[in-house]
N, C-alpha and C. Protein backbone atom coordinates (compact mmCIF):
# COMPACT_ATOMS: atom_id res chain seq x y z
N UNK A 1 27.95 -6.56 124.63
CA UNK A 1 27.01 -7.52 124.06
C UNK A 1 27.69 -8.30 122.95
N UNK A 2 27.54 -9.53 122.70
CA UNK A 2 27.95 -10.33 121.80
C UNK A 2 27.50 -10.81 120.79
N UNK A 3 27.89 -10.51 120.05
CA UNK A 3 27.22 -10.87 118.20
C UNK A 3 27.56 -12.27 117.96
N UNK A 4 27.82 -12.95 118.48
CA UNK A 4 28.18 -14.18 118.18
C UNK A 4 26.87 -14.84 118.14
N UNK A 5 26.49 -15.85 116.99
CA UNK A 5 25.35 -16.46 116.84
C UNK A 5 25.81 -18.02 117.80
N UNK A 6 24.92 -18.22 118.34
CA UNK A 6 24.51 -19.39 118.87
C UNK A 6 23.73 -20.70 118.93
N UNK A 7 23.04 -20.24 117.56
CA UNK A 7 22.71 -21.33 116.80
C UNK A 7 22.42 -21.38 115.41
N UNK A 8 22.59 -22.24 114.60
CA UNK A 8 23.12 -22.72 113.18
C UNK A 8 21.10 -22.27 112.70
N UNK A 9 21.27 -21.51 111.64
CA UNK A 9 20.40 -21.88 110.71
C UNK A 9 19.76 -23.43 109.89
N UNK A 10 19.02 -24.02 110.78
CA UNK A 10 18.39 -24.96 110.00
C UNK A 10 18.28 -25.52 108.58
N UNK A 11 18.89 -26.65 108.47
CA UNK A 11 18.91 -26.98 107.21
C UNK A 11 17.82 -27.57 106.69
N UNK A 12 17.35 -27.75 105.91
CA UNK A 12 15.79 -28.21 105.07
C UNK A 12 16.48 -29.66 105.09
N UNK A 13 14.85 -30.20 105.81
CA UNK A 13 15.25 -32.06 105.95
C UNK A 13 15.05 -32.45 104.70
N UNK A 14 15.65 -33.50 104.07
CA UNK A 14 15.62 -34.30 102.90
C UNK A 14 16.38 -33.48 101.83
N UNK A 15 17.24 -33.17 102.30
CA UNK A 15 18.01 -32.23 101.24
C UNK A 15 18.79 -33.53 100.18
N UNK A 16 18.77 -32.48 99.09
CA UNK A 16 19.05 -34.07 98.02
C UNK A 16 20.77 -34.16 98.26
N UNK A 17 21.00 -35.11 98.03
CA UNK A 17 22.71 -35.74 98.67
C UNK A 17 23.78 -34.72 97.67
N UNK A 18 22.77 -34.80 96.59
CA UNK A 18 24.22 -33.90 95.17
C UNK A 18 24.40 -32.62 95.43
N UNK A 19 23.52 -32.06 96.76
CA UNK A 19 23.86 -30.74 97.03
C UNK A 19 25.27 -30.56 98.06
N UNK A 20 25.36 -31.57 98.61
CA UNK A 20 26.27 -31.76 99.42
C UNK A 20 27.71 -31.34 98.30
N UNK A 21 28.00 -32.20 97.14
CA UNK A 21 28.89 -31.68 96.35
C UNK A 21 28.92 -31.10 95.75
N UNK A 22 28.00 -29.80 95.24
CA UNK A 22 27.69 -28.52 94.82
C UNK A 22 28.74 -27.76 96.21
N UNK A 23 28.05 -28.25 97.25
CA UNK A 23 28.81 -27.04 98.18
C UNK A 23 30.45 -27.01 98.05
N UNK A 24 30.94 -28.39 98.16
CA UNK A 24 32.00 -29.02 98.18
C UNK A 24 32.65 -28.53 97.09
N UNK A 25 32.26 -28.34 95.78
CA UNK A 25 33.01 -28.01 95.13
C UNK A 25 33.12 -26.07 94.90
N UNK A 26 32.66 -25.71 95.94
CA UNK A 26 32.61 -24.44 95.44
C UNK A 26 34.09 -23.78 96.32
N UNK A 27 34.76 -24.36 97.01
CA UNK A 27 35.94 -24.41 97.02
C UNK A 27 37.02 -24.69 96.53
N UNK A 28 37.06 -26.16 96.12
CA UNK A 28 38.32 -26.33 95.26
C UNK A 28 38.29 -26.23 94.38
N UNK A 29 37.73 -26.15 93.77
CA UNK A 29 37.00 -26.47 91.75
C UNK A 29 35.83 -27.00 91.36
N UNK A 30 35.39 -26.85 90.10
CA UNK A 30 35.85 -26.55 88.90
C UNK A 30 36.04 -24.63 89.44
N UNK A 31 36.08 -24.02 90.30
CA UNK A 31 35.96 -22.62 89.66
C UNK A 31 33.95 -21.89 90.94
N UNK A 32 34.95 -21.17 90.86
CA UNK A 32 33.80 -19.79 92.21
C UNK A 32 33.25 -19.02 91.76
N UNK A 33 32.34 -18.26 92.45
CA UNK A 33 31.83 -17.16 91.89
C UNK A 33 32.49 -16.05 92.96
N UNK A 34 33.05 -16.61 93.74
CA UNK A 34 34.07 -15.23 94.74
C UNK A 34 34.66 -15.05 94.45
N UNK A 35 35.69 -15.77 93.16
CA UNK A 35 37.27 -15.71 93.07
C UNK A 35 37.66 -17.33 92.79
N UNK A 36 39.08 -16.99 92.99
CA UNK A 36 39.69 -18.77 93.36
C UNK A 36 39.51 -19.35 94.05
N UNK A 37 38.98 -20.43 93.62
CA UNK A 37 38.76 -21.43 94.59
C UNK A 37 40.17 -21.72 94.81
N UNK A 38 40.55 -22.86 96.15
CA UNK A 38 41.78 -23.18 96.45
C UNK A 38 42.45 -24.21 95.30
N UNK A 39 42.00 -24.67 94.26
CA UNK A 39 42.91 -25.56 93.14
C UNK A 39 43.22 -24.29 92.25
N UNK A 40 42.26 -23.26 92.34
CA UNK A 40 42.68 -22.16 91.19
C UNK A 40 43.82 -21.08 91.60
N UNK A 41 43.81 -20.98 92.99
CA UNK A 41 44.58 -20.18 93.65
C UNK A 41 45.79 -21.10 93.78
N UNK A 42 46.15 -22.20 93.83
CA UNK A 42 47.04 -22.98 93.91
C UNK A 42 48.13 -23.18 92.22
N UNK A 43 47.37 -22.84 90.92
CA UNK A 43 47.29 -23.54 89.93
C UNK A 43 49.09 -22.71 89.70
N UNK A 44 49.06 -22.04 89.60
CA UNK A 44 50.46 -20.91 89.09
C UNK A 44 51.55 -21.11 90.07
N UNK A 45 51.23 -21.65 91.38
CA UNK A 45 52.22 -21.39 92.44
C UNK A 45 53.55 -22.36 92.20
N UNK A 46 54.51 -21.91 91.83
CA UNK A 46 55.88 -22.42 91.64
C UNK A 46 56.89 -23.21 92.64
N UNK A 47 57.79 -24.03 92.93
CA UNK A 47 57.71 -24.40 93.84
C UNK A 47 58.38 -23.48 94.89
N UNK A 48 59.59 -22.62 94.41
CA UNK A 48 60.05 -21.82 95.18
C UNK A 48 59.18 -20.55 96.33
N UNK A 49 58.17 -20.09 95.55
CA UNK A 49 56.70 -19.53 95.97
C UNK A 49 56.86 -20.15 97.07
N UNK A 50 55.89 -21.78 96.43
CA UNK A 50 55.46 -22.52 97.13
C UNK A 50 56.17 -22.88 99.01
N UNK A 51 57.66 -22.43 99.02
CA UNK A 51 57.90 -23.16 99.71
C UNK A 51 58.60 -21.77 100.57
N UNK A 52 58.32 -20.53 100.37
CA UNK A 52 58.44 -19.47 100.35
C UNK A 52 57.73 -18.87 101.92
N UNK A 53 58.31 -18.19 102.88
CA UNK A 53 57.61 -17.73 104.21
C UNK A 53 57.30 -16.34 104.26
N UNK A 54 56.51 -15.95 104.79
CA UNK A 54 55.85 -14.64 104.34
C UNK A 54 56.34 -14.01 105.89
N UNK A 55 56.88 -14.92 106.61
CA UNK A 55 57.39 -14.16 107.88
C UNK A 55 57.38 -15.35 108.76
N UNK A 56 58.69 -15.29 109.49
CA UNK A 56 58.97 -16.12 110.58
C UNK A 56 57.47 -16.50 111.26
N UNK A 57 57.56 -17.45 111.70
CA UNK A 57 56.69 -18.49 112.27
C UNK A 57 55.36 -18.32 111.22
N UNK A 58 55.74 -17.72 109.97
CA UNK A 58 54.33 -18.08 109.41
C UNK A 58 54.51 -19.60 108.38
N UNK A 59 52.92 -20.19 108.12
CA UNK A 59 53.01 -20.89 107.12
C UNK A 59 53.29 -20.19 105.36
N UNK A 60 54.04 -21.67 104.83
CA UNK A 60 53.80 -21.49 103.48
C UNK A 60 52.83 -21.51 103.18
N UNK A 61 52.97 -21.51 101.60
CA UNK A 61 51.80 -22.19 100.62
C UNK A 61 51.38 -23.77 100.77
N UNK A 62 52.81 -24.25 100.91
CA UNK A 62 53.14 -25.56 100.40
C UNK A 62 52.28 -26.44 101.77
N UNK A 63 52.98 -25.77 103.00
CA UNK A 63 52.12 -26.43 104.66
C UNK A 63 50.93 -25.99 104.39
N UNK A 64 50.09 -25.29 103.86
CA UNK A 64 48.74 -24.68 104.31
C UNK A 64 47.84 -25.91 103.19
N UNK A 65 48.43 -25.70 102.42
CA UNK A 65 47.86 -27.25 100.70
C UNK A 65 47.83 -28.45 101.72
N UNK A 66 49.14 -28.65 102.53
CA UNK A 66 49.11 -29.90 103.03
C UNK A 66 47.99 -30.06 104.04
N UNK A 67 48.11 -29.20 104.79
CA UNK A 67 47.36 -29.22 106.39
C UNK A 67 45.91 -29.26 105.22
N UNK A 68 45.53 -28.54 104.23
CA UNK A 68 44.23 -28.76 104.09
C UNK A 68 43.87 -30.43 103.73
N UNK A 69 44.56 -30.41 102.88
CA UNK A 69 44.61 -32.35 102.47
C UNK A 69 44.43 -33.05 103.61
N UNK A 70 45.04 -33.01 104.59
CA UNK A 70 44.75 -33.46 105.94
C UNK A 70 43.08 -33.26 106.70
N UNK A 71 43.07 -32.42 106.74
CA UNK A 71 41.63 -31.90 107.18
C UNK A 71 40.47 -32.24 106.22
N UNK A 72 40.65 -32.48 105.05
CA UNK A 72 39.99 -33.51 104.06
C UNK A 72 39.65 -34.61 104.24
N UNK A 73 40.87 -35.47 104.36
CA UNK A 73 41.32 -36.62 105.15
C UNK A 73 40.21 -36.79 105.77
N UNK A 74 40.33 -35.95 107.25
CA UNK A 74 39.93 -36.18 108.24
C UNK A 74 38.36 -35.92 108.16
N UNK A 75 38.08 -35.27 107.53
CA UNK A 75 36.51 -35.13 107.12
C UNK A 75 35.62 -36.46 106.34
N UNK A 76 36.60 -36.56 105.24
CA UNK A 76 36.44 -38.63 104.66
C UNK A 76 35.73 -39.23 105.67
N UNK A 77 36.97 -39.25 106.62
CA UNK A 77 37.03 -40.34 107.95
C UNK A 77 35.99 -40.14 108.26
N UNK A 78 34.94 -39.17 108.87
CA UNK A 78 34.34 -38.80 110.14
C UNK A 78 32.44 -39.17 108.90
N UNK A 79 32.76 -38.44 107.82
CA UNK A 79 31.93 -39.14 106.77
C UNK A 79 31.45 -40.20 106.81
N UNK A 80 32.14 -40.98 106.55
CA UNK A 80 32.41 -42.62 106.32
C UNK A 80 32.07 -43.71 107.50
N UNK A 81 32.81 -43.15 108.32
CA UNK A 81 32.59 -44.20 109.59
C UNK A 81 34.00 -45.04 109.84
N UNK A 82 34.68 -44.73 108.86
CA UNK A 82 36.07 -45.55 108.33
C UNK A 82 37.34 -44.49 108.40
N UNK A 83 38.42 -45.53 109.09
CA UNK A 83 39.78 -44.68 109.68
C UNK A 83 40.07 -44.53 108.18
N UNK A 84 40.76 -43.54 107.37
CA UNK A 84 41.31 -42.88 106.19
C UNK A 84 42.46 -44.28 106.87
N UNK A 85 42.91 -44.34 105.14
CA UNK A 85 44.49 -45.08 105.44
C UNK A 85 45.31 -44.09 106.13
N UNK A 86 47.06 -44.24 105.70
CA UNK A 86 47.89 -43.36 106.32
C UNK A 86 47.98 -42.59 105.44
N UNK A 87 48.19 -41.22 106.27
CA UNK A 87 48.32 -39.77 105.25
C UNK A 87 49.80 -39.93 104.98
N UNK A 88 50.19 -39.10 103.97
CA UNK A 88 51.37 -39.25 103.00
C UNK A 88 52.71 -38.51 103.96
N UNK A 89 52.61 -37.83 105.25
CA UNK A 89 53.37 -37.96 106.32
C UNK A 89 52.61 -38.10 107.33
N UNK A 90 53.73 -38.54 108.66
CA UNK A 90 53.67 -38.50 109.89
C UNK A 90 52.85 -37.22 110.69
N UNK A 91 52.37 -37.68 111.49
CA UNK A 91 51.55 -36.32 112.24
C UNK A 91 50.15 -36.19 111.97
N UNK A 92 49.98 -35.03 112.50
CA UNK A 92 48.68 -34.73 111.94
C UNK A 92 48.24 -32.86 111.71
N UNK A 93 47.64 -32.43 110.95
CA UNK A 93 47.37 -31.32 111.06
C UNK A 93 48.11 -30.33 110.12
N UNK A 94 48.76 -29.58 110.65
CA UNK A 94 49.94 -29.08 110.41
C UNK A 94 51.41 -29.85 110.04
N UNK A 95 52.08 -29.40 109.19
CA UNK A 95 53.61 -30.53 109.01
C UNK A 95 54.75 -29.37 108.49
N UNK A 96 55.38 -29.24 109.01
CA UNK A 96 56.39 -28.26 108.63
C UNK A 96 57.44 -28.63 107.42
N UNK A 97 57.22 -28.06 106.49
CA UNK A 97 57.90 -28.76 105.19
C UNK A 97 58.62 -26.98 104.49
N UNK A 98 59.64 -27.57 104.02
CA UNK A 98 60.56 -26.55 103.36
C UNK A 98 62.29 -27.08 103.75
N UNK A 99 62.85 -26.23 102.63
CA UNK A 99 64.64 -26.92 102.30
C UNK A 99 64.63 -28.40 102.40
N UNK A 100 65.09 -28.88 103.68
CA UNK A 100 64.82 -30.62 103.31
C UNK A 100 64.01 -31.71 104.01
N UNK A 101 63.18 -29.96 104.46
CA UNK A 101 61.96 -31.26 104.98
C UNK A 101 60.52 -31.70 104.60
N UNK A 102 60.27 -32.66 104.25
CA UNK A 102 59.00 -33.18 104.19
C UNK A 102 59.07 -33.33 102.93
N UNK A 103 57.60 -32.94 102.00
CA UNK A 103 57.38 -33.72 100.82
C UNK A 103 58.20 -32.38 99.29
N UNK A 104 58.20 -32.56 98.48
CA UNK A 104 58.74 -31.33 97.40
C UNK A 104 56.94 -31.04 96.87
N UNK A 105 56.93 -29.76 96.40
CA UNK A 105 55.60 -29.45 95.79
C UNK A 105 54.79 -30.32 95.02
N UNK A 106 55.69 -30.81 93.81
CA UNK A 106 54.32 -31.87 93.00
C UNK A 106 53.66 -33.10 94.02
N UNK A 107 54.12 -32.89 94.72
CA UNK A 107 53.81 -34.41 95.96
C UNK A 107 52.55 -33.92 96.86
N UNK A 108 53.17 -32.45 97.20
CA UNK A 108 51.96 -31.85 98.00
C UNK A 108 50.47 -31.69 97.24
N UNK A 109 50.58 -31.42 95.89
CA UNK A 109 50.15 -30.55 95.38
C UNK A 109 49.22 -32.08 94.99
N UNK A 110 49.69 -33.62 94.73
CA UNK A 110 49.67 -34.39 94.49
C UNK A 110 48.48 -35.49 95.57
N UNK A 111 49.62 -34.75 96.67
CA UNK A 111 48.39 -35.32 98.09
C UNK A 111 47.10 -34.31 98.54
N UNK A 112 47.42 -33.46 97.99
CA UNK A 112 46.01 -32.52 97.94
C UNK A 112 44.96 -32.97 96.74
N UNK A 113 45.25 -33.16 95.63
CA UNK A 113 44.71 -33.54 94.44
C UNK A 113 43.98 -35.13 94.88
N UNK A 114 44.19 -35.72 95.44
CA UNK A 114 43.92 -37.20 95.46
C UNK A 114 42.74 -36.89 97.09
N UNK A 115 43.25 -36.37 98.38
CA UNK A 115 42.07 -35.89 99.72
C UNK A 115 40.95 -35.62 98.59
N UNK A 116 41.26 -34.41 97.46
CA UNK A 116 39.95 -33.81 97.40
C UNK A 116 38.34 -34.75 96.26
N UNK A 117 39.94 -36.25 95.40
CA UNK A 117 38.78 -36.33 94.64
C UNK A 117 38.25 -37.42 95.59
N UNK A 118 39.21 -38.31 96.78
CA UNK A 118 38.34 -39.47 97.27
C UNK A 118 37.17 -38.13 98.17
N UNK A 119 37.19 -37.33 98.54
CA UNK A 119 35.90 -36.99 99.45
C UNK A 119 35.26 -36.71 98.19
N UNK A 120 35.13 -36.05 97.19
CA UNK A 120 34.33 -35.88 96.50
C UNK A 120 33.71 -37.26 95.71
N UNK A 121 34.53 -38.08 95.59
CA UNK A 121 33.87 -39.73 95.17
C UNK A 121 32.77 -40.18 96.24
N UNK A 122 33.29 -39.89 97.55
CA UNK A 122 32.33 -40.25 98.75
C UNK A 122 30.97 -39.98 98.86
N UNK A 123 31.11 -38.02 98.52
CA UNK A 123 29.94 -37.96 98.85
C UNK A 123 29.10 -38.31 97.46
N UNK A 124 29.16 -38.42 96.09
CA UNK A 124 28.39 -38.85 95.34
C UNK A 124 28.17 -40.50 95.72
N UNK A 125 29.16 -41.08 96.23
CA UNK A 125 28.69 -42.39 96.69
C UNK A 125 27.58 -42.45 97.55
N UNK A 126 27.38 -40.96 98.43
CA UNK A 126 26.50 -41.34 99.58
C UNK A 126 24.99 -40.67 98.82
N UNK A 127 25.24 -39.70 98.19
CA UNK A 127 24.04 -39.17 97.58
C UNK A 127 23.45 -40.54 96.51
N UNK A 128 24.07 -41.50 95.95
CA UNK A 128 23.46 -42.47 95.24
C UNK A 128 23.00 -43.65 96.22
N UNK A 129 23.26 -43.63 97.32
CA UNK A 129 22.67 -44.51 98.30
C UNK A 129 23.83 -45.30 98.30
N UNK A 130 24.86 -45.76 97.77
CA UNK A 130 25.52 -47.13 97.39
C UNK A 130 26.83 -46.93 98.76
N UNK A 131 26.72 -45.74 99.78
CA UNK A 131 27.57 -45.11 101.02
C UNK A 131 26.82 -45.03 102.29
N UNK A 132 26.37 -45.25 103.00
CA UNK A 132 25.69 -44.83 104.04
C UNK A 132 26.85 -43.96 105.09
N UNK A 133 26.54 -43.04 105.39
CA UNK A 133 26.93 -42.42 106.32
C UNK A 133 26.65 -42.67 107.40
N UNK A 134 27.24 -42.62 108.75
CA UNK A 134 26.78 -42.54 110.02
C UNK A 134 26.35 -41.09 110.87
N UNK A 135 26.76 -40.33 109.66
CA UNK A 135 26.12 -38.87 110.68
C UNK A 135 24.69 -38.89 110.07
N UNK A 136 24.46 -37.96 110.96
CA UNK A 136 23.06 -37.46 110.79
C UNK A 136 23.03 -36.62 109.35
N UNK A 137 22.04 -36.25 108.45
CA UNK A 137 22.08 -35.03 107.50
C UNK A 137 22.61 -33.85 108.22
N UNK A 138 22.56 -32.80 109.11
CA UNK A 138 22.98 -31.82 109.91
C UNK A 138 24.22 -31.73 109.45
N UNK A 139 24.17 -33.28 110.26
CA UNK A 139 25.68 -33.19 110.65
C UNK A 139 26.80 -33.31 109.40
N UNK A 140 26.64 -34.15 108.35
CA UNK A 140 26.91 -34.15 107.14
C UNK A 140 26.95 -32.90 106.48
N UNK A 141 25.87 -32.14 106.35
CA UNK A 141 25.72 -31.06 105.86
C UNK A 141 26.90 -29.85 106.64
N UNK A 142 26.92 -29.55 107.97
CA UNK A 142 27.65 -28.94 108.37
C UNK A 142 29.05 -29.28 108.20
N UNK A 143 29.59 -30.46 108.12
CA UNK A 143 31.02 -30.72 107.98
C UNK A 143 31.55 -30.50 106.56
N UNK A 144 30.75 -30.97 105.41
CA UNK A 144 30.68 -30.66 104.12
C UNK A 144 30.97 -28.93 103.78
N UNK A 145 30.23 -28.22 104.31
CA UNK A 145 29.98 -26.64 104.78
C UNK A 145 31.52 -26.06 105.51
N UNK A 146 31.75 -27.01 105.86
CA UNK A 146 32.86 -26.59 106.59
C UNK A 146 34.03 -26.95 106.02
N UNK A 147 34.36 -27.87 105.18
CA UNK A 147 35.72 -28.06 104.40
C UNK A 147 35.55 -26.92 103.51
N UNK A 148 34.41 -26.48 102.94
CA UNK A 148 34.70 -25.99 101.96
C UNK A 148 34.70 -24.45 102.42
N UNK A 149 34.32 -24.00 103.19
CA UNK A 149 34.65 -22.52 104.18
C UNK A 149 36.34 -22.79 104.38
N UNK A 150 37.06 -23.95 105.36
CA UNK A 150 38.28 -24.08 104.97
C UNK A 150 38.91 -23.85 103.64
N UNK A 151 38.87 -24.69 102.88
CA UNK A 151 39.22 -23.96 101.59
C UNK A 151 39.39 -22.92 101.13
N UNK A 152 38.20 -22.07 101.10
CA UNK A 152 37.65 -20.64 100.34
C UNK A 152 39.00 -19.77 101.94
N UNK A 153 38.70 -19.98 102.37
CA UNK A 153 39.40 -19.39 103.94
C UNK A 153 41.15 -20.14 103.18
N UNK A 154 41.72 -21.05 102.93
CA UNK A 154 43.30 -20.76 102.66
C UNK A 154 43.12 -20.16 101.09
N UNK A 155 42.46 -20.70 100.26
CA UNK A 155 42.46 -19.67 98.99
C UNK A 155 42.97 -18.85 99.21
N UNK A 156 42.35 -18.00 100.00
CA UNK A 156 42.64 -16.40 100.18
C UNK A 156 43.86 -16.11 100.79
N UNK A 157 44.37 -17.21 101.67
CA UNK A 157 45.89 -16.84 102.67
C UNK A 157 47.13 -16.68 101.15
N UNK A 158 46.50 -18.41 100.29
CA UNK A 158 47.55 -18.31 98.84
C UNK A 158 47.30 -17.00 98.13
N UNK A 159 46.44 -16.35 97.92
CA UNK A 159 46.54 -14.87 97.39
C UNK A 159 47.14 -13.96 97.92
N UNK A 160 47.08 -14.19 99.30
CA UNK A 160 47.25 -13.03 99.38
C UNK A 160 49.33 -13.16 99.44
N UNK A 161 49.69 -14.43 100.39
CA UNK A 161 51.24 -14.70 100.44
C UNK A 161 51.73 -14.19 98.67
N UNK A 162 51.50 -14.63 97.88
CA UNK A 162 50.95 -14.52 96.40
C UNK A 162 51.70 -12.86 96.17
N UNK A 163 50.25 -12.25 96.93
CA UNK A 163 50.64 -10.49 96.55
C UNK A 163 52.03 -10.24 97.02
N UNK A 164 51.94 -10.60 98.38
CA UNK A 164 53.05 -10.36 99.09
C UNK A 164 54.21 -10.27 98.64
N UNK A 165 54.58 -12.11 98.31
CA UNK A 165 55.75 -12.36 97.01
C UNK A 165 55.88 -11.29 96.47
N UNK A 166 54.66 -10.97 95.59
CA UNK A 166 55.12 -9.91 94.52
C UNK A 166 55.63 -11.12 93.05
């Protein structure tokens, strides 16, 4: 038998828009009530850490910051109604960075810092009316719900690579 739920708990219609970035921020910052959020879990990481493999074919710190910035990105986009400009590399998703490839840490750390405040500018744009979205509330609500489950979800990968280090 399967425990897997099959349908989403209902969200209350007319939910006010500033809740949307209450949720949003309970991932990256200011600060959690689980722990680190992913800017707090990020805040100490050095670049060598940073750029540091916890085991063949695994990600860093440094790819997991990026790929989230990306998936930010891509959440903006789907928000908005509007293609994001170009992300700060080639590709999408995932980007394999370390020794001499791709961006050095303050850059990552830099292109993560900038995904998280334009979505967070967005959605107070959309909660003041002055943004219209093209999703539905649901649907807004669930994607919102879902960057920030991403987040809280690599937080924890940077802790734990973190322990690992030593």
């Amino acid at each position: 038998m399967s425990t897997a739920t099959t349908t989403k708990t209902a969200i209350p219609g007319g939910l006010d828009g500033r809740a949307l970035s209450r949720v949003f921020e309970e991932g990256y910052g200011p600060g959690a009530w689980h722990g680190p959020d992913l800017k707090a879990a990020l805040f100490d990481v050095a670049p060598a850490l940073a750029f540091w493999r916890p085991g063949q074919d695994r990600h860093n710190i440094a790819e997991i910051a990026l790929h989230h910035a990306w998936c930010t990105r891509s959440a903006r986009g789907q928000l908005s109604g509007q293609a994001p400009e170009a992300f700060v590399m080639e590709g999408e998703d995932w980007f394999e960075l370390g020794g001499r490839k791709g961006l050095g840490w303050p850059e990552v750390k830099e292109a993560l810092e900038a995904e998280e405040s334009r979505l967070s500018e967005l959605l107070k744009e959309i909660a003041a009316g002055r943004m219209t979205s093209p999703l539905p509330e649901s649907e807004r609500f669930d994607l919102v719900l879902g960057v920030t489950c991403h987040a809280v979800y690599h937080a924890g990968q940077v802790q734990l690579i973190k322990a690992l280090r030593g």
